[in-house]
C-alpha atoms as a PDB file:
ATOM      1  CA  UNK A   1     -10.346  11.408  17.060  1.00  0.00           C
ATOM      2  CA  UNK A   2     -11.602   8.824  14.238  1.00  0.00           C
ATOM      3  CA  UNK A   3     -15.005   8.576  12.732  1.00  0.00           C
ATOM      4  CA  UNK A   4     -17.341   6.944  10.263  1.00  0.00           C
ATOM      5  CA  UNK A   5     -20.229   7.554   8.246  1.00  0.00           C
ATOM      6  CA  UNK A   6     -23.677   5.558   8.156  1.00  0.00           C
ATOM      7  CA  UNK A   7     -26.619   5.596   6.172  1.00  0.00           C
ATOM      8  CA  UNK A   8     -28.577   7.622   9.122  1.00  0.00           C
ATOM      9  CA  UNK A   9     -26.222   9.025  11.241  1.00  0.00           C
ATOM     10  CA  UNK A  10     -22.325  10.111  12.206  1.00  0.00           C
ATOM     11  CA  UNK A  11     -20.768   8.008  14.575  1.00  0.00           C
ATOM     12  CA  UNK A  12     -17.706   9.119  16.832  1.00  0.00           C
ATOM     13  CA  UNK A  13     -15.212   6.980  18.275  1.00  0.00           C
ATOM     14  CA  UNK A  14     -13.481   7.778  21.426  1.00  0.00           C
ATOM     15  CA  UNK A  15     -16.086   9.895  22.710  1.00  0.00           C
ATOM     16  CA  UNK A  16     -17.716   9.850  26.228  1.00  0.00           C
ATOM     17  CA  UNK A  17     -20.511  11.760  27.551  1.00  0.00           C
ATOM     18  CA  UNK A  18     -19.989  13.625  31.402  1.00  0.00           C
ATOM     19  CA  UNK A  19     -23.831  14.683  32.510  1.00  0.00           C
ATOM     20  CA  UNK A  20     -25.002  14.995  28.872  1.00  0.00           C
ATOM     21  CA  UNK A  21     -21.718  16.967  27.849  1.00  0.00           C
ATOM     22  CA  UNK A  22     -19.612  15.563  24.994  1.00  0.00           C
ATOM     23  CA  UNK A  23     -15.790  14.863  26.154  1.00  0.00           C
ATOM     24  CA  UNK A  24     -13.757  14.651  23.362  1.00  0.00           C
ATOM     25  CA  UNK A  25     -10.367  13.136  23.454  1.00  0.00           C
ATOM     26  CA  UNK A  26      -7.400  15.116  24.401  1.00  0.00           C
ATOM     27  CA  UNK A  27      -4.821  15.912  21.712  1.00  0.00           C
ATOM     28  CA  UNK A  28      -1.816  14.319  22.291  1.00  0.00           C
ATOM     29  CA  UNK A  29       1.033  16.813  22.410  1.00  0.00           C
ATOM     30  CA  UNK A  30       3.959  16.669  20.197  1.00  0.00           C
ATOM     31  CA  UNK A  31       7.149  18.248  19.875  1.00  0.00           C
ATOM     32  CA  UNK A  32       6.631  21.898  18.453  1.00  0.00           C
ATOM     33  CA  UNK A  33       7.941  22.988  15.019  1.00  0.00           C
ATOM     34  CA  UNK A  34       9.951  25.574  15.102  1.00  0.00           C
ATOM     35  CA  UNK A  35       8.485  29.133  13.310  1.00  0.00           C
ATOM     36  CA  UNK A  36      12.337  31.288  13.559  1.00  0.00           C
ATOM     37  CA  UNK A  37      13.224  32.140  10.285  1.00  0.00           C
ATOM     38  CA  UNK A  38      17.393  32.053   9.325  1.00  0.00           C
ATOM     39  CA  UNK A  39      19.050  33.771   6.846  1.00  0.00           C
ATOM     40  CA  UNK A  40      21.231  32.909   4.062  1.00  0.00           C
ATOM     41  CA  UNK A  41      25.042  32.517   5.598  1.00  0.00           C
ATOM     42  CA  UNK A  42      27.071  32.582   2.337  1.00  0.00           C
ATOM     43  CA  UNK A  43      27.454  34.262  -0.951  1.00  0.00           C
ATOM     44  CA  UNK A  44      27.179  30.313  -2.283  1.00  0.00           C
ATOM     45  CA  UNK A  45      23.359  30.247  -0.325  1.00  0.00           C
ATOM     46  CA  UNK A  46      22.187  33.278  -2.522  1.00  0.00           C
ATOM     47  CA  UNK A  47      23.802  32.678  -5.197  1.00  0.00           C
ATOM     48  CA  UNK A  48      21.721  28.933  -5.317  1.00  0.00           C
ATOM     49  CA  UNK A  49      18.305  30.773  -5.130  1.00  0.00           C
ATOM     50  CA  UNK A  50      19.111  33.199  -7.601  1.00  0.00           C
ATOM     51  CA  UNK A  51      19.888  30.595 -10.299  1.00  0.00           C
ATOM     52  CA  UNK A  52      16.578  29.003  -9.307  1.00  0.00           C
ATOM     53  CA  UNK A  53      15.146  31.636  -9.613  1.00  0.00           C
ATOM     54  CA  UNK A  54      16.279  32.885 -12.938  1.00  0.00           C
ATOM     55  CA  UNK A  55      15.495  29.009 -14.100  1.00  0.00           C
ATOM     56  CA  UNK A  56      12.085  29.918 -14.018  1.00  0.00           C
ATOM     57  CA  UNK A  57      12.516  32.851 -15.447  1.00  0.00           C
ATOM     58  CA  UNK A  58      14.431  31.374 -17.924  1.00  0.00           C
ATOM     59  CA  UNK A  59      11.474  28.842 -18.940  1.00  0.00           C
ATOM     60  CA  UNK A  60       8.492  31.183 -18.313  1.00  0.00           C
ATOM     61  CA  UNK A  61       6.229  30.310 -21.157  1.00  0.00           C
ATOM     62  CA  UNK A  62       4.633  33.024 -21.123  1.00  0.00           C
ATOM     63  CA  UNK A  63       3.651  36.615 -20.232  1.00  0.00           C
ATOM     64  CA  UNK A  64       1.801  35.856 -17.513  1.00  0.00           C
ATOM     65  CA  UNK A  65       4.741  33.662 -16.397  1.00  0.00           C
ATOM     66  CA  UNK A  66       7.221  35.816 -17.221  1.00  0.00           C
ATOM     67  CA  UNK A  67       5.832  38.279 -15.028  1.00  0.00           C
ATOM     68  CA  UNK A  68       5.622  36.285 -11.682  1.00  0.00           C
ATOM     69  CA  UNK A  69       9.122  35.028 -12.385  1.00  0.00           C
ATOM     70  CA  UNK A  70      10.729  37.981 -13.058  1.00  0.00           C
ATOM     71  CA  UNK A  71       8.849  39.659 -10.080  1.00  0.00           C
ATOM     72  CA  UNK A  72      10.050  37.311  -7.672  1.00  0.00           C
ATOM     73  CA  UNK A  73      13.846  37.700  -9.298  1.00  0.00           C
ATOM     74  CA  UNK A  74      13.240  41.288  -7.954  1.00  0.00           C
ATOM     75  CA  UNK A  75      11.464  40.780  -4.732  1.00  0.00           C
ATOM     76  CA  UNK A  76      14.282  38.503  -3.749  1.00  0.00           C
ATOM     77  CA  UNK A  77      17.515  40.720  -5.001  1.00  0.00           C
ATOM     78  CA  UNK A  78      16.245  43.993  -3.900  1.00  0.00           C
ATOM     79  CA  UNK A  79      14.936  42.218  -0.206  1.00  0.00           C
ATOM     80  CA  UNK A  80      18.521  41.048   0.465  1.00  0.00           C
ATOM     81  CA  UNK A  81      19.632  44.874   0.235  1.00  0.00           C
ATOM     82  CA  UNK A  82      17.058  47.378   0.963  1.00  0.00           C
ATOM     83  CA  UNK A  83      16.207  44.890   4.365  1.00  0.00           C
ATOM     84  CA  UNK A  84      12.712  46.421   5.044  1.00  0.00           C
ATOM     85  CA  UNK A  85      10.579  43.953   7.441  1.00  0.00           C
ATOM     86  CA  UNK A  86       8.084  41.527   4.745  1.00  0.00           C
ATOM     87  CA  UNK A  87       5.424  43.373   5.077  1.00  0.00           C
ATOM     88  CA  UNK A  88       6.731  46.974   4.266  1.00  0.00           C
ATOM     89  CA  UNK A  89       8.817  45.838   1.472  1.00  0.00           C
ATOM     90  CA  UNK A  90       5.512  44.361  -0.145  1.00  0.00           C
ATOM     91  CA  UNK A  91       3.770  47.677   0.018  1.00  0.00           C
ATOM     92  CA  UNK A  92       6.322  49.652  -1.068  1.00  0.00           C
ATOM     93  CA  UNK A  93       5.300  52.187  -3.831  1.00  0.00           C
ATOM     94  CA  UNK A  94       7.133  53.931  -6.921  1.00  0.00           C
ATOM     95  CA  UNK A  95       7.427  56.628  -5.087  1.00  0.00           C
ATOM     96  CA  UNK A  96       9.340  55.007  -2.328  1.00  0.00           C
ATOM     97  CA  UNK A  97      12.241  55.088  -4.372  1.00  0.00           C
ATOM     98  CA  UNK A  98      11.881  57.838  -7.001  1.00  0.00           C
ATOM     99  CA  UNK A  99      11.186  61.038  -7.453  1.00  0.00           C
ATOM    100  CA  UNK A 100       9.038  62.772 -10.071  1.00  0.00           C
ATOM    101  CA  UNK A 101      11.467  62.339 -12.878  1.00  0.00           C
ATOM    102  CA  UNK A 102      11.554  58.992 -12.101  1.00  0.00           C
ATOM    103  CA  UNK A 103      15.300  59.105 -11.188  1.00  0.00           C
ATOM    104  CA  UNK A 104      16.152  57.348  -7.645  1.00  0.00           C
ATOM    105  CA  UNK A 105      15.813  59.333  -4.686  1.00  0.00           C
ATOM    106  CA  UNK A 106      19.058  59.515  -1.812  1.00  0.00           C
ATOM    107  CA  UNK A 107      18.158  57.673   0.811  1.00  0.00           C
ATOM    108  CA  UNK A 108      14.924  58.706   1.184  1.00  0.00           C
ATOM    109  CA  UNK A 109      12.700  58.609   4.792  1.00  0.00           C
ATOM    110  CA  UNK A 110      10.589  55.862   5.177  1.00  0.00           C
ATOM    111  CA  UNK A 111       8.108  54.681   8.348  1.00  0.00           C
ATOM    112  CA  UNK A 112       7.784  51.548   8.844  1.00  0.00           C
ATOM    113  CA  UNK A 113       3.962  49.684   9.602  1.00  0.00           C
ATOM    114  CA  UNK A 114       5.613  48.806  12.829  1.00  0.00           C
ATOM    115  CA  UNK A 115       6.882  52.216  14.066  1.00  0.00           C
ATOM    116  CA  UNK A 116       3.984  54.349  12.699  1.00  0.00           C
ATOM    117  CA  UNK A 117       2.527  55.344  16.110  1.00  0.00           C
ATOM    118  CA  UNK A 118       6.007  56.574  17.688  1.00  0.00           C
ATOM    119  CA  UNK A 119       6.676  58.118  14.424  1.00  0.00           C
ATOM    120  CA  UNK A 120      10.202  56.343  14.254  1.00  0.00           C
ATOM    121  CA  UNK A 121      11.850  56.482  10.685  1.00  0.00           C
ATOM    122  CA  UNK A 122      14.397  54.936   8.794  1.00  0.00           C
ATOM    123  CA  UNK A 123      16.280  55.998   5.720  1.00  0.00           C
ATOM    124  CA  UNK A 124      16.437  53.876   2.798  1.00  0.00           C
ATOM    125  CA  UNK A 125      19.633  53.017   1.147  1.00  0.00           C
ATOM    126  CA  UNK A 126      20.389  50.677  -1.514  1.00  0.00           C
ATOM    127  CA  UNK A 127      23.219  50.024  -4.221  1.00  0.00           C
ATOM    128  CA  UNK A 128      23.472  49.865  -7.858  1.00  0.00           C
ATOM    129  CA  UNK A 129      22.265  45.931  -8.181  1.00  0.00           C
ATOM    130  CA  UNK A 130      19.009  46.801  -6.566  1.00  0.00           C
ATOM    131  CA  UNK A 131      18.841  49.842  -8.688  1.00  0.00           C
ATOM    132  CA  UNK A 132      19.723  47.908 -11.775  1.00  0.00           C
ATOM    133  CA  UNK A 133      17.021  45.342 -11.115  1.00  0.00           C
ATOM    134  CA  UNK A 134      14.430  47.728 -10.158  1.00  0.00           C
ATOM    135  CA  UNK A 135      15.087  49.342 -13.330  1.00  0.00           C
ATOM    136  CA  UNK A 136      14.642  46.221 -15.131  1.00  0.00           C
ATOM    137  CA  UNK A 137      11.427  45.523 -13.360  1.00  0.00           C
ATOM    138  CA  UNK A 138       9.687  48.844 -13.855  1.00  0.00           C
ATOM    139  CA  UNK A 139      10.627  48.749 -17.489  1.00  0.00           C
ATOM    140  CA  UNK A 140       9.069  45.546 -18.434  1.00  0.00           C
ATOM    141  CA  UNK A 141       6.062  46.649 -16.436  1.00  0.00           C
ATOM    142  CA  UNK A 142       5.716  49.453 -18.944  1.00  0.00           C
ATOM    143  CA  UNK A 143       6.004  47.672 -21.866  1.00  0.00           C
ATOM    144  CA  UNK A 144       4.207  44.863 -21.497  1.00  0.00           C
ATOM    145  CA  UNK A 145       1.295  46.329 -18.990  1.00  0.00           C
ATOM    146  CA  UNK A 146      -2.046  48.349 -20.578  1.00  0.00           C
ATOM    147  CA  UNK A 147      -0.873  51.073 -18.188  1.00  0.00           C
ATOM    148  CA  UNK A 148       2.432  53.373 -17.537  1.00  0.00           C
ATOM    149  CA  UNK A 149       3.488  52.788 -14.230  1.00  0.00           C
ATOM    150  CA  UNK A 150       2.664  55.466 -11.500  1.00  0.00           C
ATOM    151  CA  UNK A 151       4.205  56.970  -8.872  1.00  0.00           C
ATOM    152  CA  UNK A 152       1.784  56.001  -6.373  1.00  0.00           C
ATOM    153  CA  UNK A 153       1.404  52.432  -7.504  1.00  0.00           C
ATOM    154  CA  UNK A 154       2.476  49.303  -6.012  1.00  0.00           C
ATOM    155  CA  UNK A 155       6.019  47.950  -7.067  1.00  0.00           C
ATOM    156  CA  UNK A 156       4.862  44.231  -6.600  1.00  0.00           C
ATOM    157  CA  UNK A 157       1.181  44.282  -7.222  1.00  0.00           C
ATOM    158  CA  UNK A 158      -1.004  41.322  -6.637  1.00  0.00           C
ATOM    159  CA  UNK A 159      -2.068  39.070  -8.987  1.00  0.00           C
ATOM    160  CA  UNK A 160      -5.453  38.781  -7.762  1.00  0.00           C
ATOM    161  CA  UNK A 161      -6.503  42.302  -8.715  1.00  0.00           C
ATOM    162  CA  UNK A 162      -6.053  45.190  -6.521  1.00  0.00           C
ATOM    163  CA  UNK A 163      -3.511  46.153  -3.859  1.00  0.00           C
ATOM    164  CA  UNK A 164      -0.045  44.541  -3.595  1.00  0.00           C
ATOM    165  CA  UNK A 165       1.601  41.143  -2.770  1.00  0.00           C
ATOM    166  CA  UNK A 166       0.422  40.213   0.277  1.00  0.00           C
ATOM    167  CA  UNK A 167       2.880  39.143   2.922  1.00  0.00           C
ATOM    168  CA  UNK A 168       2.304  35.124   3.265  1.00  0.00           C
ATOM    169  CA  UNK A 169       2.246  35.300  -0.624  1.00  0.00           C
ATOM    170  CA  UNK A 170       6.260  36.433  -0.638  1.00  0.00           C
ATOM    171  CA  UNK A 171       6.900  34.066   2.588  1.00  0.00           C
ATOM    172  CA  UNK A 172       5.322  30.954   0.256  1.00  0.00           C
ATOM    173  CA  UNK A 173       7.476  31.843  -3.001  1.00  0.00           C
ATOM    174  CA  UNK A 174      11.005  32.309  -0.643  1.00  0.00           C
ATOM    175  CA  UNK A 175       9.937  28.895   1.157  1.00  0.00           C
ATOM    176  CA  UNK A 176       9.290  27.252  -2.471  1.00  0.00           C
ATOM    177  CA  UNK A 177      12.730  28.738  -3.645  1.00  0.00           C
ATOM    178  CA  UNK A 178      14.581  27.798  -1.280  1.00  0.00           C
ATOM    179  CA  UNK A 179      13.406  24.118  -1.130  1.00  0.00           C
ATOM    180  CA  UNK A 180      14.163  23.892  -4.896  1.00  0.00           C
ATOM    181  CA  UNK A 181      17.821  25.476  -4.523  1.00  0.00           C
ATOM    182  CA  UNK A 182      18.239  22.681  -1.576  1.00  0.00           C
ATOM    183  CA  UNK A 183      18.751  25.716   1.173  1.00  0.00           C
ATOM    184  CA  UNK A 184      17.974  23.466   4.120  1.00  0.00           C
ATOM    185  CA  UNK A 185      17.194  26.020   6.703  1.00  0.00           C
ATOM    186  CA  UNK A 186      14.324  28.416   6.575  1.00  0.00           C
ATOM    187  CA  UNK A 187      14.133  31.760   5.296  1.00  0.00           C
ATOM    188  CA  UNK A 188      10.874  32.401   4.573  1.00  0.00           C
ATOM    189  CA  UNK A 189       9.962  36.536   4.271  1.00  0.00           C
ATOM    190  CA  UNK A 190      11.661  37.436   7.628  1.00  0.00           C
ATOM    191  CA  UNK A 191      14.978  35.602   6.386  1.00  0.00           C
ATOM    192  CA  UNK A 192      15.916  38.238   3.266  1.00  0.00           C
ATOM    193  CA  UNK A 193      16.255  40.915   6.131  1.00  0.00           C
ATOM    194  CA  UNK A 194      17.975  38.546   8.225  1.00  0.00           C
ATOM    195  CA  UNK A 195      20.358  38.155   5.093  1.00  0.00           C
ATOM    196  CA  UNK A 196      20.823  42.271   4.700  1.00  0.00           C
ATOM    197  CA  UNK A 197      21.838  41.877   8.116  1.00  0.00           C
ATOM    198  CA  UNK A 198      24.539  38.800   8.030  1.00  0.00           C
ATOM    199  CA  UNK A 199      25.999  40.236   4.520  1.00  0.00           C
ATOM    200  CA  UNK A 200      26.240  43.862   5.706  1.00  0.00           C
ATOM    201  CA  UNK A 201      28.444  43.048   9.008  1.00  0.00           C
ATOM    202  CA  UNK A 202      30.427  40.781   7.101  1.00  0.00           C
ATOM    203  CA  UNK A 203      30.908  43.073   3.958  1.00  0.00           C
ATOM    204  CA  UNK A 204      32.128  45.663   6.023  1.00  0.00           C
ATOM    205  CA  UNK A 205      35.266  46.916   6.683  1.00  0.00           C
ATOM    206  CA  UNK A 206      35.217  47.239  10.627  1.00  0.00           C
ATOM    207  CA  UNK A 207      32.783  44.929  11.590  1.00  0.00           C
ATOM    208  CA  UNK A 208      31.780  46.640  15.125  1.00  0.00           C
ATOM    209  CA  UNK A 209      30.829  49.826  13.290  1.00  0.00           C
ATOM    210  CA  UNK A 210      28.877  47.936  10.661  1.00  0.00           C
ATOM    211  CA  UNK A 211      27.483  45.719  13.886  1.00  0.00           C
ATOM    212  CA  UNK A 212      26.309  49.136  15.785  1.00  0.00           C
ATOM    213  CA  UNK A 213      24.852  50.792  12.717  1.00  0.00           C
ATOM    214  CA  UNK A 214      22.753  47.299  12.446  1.00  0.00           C
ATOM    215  CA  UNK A 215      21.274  48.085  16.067  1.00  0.00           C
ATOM    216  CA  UNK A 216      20.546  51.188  14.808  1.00  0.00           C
ATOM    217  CA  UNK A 217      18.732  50.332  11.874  1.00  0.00           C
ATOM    218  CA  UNK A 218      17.132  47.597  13.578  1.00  0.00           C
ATOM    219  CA  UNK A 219      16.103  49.692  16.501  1.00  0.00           C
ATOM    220  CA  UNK A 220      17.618  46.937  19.310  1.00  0.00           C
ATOM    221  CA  UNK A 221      18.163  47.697  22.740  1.00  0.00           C
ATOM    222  CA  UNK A 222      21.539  45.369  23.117  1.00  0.00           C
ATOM    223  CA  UNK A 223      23.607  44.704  20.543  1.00  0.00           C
ATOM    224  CA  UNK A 224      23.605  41.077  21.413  1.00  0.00           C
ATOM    225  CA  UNK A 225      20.342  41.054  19.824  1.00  0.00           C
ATOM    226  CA  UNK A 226      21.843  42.282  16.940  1.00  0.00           C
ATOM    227  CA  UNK A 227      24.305  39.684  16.905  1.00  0.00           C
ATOM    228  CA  UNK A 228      21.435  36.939  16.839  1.00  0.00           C
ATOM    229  CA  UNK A 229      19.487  38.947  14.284  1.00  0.00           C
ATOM    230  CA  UNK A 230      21.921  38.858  11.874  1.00  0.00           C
ATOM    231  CA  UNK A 231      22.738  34.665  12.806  1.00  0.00           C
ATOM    232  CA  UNK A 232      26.165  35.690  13.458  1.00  0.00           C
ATOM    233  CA  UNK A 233      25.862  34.460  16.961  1.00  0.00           C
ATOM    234  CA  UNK A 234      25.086  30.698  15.988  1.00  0.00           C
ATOM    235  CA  UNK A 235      27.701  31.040  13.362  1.00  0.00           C
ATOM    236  CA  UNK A 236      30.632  32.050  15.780  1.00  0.00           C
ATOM    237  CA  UNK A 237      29.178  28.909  18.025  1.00  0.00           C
ATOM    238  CA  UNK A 238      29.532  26.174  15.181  1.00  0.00           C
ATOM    239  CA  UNK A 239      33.025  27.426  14.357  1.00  0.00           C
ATOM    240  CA  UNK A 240      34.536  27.541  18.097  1.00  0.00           C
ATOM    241  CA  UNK A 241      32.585  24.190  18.067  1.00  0.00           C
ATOM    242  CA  UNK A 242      34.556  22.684  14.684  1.00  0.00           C
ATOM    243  CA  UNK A 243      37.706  23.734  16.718  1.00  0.00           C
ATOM    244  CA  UNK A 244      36.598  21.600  20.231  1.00  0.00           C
ATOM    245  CA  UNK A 245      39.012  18.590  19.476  1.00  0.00           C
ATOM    246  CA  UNK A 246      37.027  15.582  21.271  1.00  0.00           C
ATOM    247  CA  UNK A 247      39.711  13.392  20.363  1.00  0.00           C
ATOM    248  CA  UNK A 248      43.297  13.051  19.917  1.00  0.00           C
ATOM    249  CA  UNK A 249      44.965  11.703  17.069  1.00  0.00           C
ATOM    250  CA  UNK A 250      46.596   8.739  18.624  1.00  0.00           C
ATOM    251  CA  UNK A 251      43.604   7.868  20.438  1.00  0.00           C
ATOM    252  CA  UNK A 252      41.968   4.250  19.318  1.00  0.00           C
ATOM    253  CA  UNK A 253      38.516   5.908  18.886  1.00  0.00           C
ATOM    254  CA  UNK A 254      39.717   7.973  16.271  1.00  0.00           C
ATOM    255  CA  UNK A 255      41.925   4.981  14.141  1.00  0.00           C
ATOM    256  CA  UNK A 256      38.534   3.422  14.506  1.00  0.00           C
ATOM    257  CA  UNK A 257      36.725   6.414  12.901  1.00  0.00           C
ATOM    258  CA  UNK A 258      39.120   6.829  10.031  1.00  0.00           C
ATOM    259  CA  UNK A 259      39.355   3.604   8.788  1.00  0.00           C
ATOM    260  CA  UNK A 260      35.452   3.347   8.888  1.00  0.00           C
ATOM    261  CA  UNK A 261      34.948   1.015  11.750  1.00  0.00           C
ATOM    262  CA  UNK A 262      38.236  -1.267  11.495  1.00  0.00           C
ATOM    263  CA  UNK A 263      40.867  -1.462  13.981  1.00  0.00           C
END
């Protein structure tokens, strides 16, 4: 629908009136974007949005700067291993992770937003990047803040003022990250669990283990969700597909293909 201003009134274009009712022009319908979030399939992938991300860290400016950089260094490094849904692993606290000595806790219990009402809980585990990082991050928040960190404060608070990052605030800087490393597909929020995932089984040493302790942790019903979850099954598709031979070696076609479009 189009329309212009004049000096008395607002005229619509492409408008019809049924018994005094204004009919406004259907929207045409277009092919849907898709919302599904991927994950990073390599070491090379994250590898890419670290650097970017420690680029801007790098040329922070300032404290101010410094701090958003070096809190989405640790938002993204500890996502990728701890593999809490977006939303939990924005509201984590302190005292998610440590105890009252401040040391890290063993795989502590945790209920996620999602499983509250069933009162289904997972345990935490991590390794000794995230714990390095953390460190890091909780450190420079004490030195540089007015206040000591608490227990019962927010890890990533918001910039805004109260509370912690918000969700769609983490899903924006991944998205921005990502674009600047030139990842192509998207990872959004969703995607850093999606990498926990896809590293873990891969990482492991038997794979089906690692693949059942996923559904487990994931709390699937068939493991061939799992398998999707964690983009292995599109990965196992594009390599049988690399092996499909369309065309044989002495065939014309593929003379033609090699030497660029020459017979």
């Amino acid at each position: 629908m189009s329309y212009y201003v004049t000096k008395t009134n607002l005229v619509l274009k492409d408008v019809h009136y049924t018994n005094n009712i204004v009919q406004f022009p259907k929207k045409e319908k277009g092919i849907g974007v898709s919302t599904r979030m991927d994950c990073l399939h390599t070491k090379e992938e994250i590898q890419l949005v670290v650097d970017e991300l420690m680029r801007k860290l790098k040329y922070a400016n300032s404290k101010p700067r410094e701090k958003v950089a070096l809190r989405n260094f640790t938002m993204f490094t500890c996502a990728i291993v701890i593999g809490l849904r977006g939303g939990d692993f924005c509201a984590l606290k302190w005292n998610n992770i440590f105890d009252d000595k401040w040391e890290f806790l063993n795989n502590p219990d945790f209920v996620p937003e999602k499983t509250k009402r069933c009162h289904r809980h997972v345990k935490l585990t991590w390794n000794k990047d995230f714990e390095k990082v953390m460190r890091t991050w909780l450190d420079w928040k004490n030195k540089n803040m007015e206040n000591y960190q608490d227990l019962d404060d927010y890890i990533f608070d918001s910039q805004k003022g109260e509370g912690h990052i918000q969700e769609k605030s983490f899903y924006r800087m991944m998205e921005d990250t990502r674009k600047m490393a030139g990842i192509p597909q998207k990872i959004g929020a969703h995607g850093c669990r999606k990498t926990m995932v896809n590293r873990y089984i891969k990482t492991a040493d038997n794979k089906s283990d690692a693949l059942l302790e996923m559904q487990e942790y994931l709390g699937h019903d068939n493991v061939r969700t799992t398998l999707r979850y964690a983009c292995l099954e599109i990965e196992s598709i594009n390599e049988t597909k690399e092996k499909m031979d369309l065309f044989d070696e002495s065939m014309v076609i593929s003379r033609y293909i090699r030497s660029g479009g020459e017979y």
